[in-house]
N, C-alpha and C. Protein backbone atom coordinates (compact mmCIF):
# COMPACT_ATOMS: atom_id res chain seq x y z
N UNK A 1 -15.37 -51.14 48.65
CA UNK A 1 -16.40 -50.15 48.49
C UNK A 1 -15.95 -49.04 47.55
N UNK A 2 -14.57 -48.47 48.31
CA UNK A 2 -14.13 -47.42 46.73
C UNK A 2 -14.14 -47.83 45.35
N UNK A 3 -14.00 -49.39 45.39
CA UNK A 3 -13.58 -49.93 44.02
C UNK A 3 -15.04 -50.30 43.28
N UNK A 4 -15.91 -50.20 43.65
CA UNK A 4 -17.22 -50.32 43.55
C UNK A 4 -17.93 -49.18 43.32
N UNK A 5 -17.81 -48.23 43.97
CA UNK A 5 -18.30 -46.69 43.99
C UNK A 5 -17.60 -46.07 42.75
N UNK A 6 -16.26 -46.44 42.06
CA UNK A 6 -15.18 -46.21 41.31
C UNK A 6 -15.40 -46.74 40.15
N UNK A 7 -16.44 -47.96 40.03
CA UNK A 7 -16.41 -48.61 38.93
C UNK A 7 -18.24 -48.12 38.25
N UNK A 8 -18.82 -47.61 39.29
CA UNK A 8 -20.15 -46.64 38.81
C UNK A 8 -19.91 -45.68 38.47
N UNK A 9 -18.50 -44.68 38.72
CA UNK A 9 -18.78 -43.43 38.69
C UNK A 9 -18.20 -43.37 37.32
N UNK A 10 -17.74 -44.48 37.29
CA UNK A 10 -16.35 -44.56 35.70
C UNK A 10 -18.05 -44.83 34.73
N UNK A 11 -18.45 -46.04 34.60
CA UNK A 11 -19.78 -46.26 33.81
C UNK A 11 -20.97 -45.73 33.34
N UNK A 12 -21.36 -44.40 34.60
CA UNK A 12 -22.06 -43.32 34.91
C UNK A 12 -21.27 -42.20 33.76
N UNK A 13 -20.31 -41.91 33.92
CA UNK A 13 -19.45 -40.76 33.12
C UNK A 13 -19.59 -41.27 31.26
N UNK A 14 -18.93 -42.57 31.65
CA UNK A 14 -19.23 -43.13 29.80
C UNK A 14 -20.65 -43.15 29.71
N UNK A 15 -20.91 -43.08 30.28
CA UNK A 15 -22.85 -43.44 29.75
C UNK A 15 -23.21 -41.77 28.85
N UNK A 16 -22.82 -41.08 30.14
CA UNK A 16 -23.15 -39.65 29.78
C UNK A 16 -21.95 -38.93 28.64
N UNK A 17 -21.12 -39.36 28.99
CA UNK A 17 -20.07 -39.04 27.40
C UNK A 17 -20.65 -39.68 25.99
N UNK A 18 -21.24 -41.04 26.63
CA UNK A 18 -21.73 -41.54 25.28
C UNK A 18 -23.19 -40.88 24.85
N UNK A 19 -24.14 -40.16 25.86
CA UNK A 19 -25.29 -39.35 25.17
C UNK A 19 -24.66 -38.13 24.35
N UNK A 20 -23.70 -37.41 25.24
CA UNK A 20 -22.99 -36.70 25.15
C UNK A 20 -22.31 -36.25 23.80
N UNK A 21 -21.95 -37.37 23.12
CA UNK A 21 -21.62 -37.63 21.84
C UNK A 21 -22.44 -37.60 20.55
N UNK A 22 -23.77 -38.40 20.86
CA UNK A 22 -24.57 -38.54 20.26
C UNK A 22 -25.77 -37.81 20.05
N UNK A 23 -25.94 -36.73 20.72
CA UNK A 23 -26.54 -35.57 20.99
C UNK A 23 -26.05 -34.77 19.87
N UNK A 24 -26.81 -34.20 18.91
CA UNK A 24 -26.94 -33.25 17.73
C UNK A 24 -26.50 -31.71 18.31
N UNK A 25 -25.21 -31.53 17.61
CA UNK A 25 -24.53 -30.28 18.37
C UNK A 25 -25.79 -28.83 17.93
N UNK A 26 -25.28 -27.81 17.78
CA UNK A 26 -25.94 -26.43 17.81
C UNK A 26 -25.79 -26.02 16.73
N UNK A 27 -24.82 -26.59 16.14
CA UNK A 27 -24.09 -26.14 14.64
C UNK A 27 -24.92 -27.10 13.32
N UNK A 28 -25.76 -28.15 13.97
CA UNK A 28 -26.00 -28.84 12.56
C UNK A 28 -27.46 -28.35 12.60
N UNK A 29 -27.99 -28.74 11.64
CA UNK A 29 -29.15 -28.61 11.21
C UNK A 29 -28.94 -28.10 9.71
N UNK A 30 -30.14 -26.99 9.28
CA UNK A 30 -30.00 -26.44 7.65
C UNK A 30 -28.71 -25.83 7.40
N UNK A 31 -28.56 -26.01 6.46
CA UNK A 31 -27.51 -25.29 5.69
C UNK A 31 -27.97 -24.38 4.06
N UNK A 32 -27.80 -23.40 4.38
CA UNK A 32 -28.21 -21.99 3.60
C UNK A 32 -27.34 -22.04 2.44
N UNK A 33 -27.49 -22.39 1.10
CA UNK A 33 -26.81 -21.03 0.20
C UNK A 33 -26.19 -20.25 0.56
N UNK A 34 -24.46 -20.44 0.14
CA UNK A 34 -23.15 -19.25 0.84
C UNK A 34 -22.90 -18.36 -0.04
N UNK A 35 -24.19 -18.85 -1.56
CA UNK A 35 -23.88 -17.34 -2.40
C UNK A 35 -24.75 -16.19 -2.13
N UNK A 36 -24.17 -14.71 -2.45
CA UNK A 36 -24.35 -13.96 -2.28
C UNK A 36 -25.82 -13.79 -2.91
N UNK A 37 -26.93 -12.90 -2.42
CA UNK A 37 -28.18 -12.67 -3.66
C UNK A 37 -27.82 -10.85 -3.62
N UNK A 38 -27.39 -10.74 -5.27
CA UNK A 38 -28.24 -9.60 -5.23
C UNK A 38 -29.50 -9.02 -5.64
N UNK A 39 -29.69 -7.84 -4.98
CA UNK A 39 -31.30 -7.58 -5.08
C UNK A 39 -30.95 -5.92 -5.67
N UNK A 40 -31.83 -6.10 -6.82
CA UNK A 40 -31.76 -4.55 -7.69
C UNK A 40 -33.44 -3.90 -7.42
N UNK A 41 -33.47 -2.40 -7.00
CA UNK A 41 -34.67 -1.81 -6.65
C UNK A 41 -34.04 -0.63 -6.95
N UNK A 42 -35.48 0.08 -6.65
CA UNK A 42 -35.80 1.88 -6.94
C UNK A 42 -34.98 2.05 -8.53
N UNK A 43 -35.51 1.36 -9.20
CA UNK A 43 -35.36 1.78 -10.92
C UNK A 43 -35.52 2.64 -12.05
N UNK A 44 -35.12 3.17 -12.38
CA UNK A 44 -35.44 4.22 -12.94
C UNK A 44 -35.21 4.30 -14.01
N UNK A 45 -34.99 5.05 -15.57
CA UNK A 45 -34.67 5.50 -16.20
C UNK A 45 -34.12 6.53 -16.45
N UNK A 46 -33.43 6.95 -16.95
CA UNK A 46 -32.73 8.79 -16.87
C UNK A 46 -32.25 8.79 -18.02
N UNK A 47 -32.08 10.25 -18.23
CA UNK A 47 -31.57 10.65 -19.75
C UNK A 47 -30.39 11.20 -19.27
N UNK A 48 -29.04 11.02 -19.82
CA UNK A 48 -27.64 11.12 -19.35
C UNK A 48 -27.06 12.19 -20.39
N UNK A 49 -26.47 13.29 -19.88
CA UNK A 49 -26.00 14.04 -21.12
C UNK A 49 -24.50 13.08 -21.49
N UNK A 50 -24.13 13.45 -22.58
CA UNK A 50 -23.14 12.81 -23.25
C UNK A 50 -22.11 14.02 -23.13
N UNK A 51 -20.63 13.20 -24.03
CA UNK A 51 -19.51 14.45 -24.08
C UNK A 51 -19.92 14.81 -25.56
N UNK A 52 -21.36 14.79 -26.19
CA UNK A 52 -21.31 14.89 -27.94
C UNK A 52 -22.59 16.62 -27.67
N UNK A 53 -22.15 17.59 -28.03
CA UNK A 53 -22.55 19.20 -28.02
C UNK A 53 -22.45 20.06 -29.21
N UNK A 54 -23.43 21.10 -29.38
CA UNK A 54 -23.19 22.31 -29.85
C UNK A 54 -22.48 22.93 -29.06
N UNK A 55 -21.72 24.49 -29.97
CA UNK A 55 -21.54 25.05 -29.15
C UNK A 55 -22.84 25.96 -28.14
N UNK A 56 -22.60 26.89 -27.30
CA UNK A 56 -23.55 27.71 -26.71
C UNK A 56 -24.34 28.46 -27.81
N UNK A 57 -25.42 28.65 -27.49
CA UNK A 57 -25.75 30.06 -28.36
C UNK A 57 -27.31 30.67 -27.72
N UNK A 58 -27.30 31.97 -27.77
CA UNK A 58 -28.24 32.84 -27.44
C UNK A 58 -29.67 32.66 -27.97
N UNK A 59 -30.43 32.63 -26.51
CA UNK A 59 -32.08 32.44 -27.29
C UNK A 59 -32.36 33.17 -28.30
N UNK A 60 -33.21 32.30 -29.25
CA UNK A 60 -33.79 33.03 -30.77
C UNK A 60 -32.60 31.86 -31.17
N UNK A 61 -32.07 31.45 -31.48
CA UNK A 61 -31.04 31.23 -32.71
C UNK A 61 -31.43 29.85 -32.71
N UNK A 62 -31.26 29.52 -34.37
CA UNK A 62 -31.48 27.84 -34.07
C UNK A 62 -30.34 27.54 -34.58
N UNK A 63 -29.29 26.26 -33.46
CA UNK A 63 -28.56 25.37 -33.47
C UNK A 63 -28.69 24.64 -34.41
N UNK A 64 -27.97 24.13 -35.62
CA UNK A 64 -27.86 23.03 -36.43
C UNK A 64 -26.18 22.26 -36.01
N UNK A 65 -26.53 20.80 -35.70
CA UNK A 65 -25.20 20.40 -35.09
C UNK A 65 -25.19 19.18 -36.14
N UNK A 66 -23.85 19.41 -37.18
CA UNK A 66 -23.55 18.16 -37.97
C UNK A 66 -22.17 17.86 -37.46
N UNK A 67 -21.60 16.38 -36.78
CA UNK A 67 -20.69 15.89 -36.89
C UNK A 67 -20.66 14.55 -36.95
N UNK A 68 -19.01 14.27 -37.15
CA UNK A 68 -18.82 12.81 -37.15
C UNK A 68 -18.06 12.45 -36.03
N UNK A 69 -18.85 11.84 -35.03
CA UNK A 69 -17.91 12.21 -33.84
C UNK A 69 -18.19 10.91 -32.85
N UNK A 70 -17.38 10.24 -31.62
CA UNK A 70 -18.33 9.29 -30.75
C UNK A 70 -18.77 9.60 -29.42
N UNK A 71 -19.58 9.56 -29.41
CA UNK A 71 -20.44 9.59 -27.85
C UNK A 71 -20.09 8.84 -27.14
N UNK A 72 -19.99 9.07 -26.08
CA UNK A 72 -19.52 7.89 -24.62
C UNK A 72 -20.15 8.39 -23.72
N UNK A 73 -20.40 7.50 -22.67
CA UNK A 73 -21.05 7.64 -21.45
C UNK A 73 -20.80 6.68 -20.53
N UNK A 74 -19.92 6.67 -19.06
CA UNK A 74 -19.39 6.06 -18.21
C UNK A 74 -20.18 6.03 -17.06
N UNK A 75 -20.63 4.65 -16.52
CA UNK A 75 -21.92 4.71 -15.91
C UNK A 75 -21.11 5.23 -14.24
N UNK A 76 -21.63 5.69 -13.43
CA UNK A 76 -21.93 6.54 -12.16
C UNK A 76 -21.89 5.48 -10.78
N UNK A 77 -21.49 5.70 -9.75
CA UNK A 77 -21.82 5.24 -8.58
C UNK A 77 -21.28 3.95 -8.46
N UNK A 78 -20.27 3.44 -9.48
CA UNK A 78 -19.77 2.14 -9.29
C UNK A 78 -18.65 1.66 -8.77
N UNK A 79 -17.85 2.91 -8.21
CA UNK A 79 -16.76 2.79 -7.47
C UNK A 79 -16.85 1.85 -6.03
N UNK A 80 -18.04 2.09 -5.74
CA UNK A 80 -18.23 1.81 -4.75
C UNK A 80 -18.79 0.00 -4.58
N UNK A 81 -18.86 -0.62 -5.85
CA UNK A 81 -19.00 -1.99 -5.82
C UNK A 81 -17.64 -2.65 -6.19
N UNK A 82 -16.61 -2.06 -6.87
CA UNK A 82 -15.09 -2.62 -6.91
C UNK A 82 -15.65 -3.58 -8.01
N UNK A 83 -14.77 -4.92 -7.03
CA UNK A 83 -14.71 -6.38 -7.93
C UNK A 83 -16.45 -6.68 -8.20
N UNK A 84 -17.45 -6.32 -7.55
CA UNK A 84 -18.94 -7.00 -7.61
C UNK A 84 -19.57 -5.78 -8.89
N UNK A 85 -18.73 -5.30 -9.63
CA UNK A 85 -19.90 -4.28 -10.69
C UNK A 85 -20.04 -5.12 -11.63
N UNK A 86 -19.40 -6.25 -11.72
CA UNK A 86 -19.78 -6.92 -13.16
C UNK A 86 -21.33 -7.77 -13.12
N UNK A 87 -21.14 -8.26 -11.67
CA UNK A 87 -22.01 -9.14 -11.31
C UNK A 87 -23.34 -8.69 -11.05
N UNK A 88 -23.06 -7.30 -10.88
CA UNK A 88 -23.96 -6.33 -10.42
C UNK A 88 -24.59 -5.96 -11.74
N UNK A 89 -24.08 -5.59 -12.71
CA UNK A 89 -24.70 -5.14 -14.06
C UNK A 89 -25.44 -6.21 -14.33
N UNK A 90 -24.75 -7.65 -14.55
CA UNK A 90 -25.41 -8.66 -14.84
C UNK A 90 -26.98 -8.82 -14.32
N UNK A 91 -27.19 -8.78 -12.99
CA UNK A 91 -28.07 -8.56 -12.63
C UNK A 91 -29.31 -7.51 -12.76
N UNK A 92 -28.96 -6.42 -13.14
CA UNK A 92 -29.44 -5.35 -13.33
C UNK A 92 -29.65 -5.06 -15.17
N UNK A 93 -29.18 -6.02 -15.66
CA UNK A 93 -29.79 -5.73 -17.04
C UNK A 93 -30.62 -7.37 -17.11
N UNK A 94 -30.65 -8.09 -16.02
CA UNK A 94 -31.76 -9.13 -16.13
C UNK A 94 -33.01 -8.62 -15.79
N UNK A 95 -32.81 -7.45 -14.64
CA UNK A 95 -34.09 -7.14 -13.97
C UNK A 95 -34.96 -5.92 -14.86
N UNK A 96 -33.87 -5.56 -15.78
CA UNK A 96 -34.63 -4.34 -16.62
C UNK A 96 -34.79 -4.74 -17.96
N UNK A 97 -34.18 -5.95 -18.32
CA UNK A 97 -34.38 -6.67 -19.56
C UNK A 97 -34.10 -6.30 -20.57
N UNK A 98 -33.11 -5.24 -20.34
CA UNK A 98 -32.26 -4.44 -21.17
C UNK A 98 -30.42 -4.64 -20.55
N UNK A 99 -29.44 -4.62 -21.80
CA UNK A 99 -28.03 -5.13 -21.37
C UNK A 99 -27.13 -3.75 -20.95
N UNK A 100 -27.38 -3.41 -19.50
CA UNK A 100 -26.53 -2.17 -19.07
C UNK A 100 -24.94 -2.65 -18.84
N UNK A 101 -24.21 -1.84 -18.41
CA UNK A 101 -23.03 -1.86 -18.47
C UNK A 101 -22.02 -0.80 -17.82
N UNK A 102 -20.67 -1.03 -17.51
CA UNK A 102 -20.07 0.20 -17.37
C UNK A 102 -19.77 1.42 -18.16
N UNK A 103 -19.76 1.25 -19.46
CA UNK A 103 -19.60 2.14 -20.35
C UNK A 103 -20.53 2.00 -21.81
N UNK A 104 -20.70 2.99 -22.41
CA UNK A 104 -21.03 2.89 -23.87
C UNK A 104 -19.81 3.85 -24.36
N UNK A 105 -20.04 3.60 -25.40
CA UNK A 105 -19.77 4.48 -26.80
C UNK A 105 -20.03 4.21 -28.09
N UNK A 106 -20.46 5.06 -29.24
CA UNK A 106 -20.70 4.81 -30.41
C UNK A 106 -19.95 6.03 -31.38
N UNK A 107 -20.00 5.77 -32.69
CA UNK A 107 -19.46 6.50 -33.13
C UNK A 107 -20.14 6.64 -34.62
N UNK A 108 -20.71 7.99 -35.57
CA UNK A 108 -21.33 8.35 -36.25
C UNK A 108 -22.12 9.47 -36.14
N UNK A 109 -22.68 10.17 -37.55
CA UNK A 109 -22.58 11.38 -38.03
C UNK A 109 -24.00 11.49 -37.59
N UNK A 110 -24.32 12.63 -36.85
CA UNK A 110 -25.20 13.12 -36.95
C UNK A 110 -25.71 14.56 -37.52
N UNK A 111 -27.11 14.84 -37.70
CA UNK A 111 -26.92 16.30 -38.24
C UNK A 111 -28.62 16.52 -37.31
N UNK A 112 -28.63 17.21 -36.33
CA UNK A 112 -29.71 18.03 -35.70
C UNK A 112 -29.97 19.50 -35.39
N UNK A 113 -31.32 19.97 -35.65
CA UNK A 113 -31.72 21.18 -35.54
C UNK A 113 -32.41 21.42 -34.41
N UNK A 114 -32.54 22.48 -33.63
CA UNK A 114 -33.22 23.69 -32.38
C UNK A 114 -32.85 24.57 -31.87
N UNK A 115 -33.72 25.06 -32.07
CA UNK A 115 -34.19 26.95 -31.46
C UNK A 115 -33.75 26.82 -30.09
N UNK A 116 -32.52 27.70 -29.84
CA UNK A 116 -32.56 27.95 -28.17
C UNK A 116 -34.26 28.83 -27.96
N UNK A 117 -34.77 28.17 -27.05
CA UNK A 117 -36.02 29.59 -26.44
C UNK A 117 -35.10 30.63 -25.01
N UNK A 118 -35.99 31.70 -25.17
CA UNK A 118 -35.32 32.51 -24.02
C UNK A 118 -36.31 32.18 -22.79
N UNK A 119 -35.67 31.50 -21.77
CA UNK A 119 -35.71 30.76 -20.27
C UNK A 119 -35.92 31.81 -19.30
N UNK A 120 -36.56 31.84 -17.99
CA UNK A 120 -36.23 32.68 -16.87
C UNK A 120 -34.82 32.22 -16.55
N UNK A 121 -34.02 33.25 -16.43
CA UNK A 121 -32.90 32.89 -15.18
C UNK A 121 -31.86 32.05 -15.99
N UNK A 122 -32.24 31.95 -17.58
CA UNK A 122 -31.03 30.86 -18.44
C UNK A 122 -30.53 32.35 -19.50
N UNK A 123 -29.50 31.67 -19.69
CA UNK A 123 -29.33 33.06 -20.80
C UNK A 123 -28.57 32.62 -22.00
N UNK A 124 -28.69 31.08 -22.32
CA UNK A 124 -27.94 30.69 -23.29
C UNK A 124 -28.29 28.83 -23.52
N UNK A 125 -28.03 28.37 -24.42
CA UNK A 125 -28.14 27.00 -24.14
C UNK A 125 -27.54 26.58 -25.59
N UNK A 126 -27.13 24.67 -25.49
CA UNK A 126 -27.03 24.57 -26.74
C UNK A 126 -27.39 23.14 -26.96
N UNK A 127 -27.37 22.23 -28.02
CA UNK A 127 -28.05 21.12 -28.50
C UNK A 127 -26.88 19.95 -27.47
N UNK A 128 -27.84 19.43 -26.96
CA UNK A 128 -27.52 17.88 -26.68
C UNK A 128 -27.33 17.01 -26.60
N UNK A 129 -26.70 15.69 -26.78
CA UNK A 129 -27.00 14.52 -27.01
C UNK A 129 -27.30 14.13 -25.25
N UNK A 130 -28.26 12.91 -25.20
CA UNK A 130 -28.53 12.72 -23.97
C UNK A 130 -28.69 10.92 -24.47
N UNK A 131 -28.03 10.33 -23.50
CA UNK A 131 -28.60 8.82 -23.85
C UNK A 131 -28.95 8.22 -22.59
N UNK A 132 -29.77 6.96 -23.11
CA UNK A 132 -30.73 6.41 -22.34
C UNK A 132 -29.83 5.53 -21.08
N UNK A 133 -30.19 5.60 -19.67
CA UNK A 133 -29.64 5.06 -18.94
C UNK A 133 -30.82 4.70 -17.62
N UNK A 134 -30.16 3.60 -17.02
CA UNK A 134 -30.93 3.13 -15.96
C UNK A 134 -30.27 3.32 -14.38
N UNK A 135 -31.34 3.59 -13.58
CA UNK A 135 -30.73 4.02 -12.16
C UNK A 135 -31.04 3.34 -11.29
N UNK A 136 -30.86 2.44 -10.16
CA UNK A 136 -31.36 1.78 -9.44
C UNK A 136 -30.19 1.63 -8.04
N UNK A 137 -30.52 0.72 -7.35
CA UNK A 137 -29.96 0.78 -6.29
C UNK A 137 -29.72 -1.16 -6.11
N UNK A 138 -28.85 -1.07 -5.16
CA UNK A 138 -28.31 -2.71 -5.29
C UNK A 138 -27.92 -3.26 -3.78
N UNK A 139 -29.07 -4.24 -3.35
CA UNK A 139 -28.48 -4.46 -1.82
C UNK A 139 -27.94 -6.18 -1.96
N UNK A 140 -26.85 -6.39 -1.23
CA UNK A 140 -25.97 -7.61 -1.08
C UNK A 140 -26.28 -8.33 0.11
N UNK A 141 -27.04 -9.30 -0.04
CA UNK A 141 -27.01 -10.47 0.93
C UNK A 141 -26.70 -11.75 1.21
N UNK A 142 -27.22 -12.07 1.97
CA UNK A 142 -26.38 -13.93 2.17
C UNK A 142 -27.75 -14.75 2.84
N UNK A 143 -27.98 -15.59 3.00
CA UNK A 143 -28.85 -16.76 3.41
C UNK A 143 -28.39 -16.78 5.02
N UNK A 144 -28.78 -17.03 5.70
CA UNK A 144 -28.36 -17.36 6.69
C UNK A 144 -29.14 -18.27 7.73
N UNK A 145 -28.87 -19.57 8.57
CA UNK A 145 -30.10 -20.18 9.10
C UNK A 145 -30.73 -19.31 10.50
N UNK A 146 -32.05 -19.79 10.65
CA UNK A 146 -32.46 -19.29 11.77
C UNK A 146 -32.16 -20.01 13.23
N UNK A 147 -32.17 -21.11 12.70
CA UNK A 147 -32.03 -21.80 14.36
C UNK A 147 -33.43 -22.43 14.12
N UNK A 148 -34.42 -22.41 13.61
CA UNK A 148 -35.60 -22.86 13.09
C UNK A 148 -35.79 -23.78 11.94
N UNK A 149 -34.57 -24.54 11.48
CA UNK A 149 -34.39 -25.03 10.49
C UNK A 149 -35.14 -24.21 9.25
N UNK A 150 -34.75 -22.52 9.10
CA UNK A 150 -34.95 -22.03 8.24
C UNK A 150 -33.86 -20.84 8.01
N UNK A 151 -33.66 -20.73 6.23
CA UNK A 151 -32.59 -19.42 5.95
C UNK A 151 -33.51 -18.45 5.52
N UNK A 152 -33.11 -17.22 6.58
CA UNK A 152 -33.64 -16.14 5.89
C UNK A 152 -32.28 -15.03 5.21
N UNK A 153 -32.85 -14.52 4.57
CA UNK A 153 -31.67 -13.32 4.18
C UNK A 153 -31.38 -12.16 5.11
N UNK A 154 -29.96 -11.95 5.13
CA UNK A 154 -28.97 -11.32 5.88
C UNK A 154 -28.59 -9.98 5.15
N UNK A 155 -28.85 -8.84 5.29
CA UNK A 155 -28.22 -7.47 4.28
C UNK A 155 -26.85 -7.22 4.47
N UNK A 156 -25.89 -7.69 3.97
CA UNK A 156 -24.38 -6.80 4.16
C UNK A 156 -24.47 -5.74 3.80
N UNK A 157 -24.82 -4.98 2.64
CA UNK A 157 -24.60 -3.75 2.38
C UNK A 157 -25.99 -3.20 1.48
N UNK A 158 -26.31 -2.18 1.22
CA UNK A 158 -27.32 -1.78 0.40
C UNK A 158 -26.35 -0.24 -0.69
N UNK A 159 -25.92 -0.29 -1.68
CA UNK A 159 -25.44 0.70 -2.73
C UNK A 159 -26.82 1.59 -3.38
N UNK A 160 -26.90 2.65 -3.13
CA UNK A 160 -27.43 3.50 -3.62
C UNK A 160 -26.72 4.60 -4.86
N UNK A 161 -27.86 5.21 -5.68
CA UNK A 161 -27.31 6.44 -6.68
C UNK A 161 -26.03 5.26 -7.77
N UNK A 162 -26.46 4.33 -8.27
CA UNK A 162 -25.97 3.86 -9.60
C UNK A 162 -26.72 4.23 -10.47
N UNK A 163 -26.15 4.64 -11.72
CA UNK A 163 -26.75 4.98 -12.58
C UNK A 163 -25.91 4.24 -13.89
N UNK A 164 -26.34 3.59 -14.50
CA UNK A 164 -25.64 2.62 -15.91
C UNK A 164 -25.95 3.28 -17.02
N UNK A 165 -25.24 3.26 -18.21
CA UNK A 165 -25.83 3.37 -19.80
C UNK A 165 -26.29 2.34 -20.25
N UNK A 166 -27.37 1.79 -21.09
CA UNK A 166 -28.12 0.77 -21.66
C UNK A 166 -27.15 1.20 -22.75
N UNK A 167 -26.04 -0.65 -23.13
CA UNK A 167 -25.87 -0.92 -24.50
C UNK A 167 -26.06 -0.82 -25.52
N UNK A 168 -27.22 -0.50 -25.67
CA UNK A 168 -27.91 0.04 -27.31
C UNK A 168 -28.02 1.16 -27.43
N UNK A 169 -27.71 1.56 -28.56
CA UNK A 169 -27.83 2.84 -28.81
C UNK A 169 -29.42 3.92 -28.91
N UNK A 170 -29.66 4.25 -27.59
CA UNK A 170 -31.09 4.78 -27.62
C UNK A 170 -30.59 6.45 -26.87
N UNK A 171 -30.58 7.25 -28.22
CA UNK A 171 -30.08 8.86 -27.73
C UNK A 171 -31.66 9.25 -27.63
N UNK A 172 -31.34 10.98 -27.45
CA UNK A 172 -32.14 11.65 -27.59
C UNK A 172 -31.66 12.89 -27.29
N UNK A 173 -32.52 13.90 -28.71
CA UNK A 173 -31.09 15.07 -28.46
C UNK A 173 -32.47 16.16 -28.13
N UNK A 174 -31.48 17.26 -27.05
CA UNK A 174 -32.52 18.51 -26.85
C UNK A 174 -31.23 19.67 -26.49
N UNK A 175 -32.08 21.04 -26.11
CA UNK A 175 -31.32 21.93 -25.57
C UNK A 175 -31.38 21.78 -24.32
N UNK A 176 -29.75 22.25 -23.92
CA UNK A 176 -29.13 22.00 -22.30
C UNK A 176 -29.14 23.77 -22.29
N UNK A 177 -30.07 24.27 -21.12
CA UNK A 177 -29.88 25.86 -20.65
C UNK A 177 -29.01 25.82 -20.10
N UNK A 178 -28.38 27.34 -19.85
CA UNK A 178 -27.21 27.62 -18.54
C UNK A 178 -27.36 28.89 -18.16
């Protein structure tokens, strides 16, 4: 009788080891895209002052600024993406359809004229260079499945306050008050 009761309970166990086996674990189903998406929003444009200036001078006077000199402009807020700013620009001059970057510079002569005006509350100002730059914000995600045989996206991080220089040379010069 034990050897009988012993030889069901053994057949009973493989039966159920063998569903057991064959039973689709928790882990399979879809499998998501393990690359990262980034997503570029709140875009902007901005005019960036440069290191290229008159000196100061007192309302009434008009500024004439001739040099031969280069402008640079080092884009803002990118410390904070490390190794992902390249990938990040990349993206962000697809979405603005313009080629931004970490830095510009150019180099050549300009010669511009303007009248400081007299400001409330300014008491001096002088000619500008300002170049064209883009501002946006950059959130990092991943795919991930639902359990629904579906991937939705996952946010690791969202970067705010980047601001890039657009590659081409697009200035624009005015007076900076102080």
């Amino acid at each position: 009788m034990k050897r009988a009761m012993s030889a069901a309970l053994s057949t009973a166990l493989l039966g159920v080891g063998a569903v057991g086996l064959s039973a689709p674990t928790a882990s399979a189903g879809i499998r998501c895209d393990e690359s990262p998406v980034y997503t570029i929003a709140d875009k902007r444009t901005v005019w960036v002052p440069t290191n290229v200036h008159s000196d100061w001078a007192n309302p009434g006077v008009t500024i004439s600024y001739s040099k031969n000199t280069t402008g640079s402009w080092t884009a803002t807020g990118t410390v904070q993406l490390g190794t992902e700013a390249g990938v990040v620009f990349a993206k962000a001059s697809a979405s603005f359809s313009v080629s931004v970057g970490r830095t510009w510079s150019r180099s050549d002569t300009w010669t511009y004229a303007a009248e400081v005006e007299k400001r409330s509350g300014r008491s001096r100002g002088r000619l500008m260079m300002y170049h064209e730059a883009k501002g946006f914000s950059v959130t990092k995600s991943y795919l991930q499945p639902t359990g629904r045989q579906q991937c939705v996206l996952h946010k690791v991080w969202k970067k705010t306050g980047i601001v890039a220089p657009v590659r081409r040379d697009n200035n624009l010069w005015g007076v900076q008050y102080s």
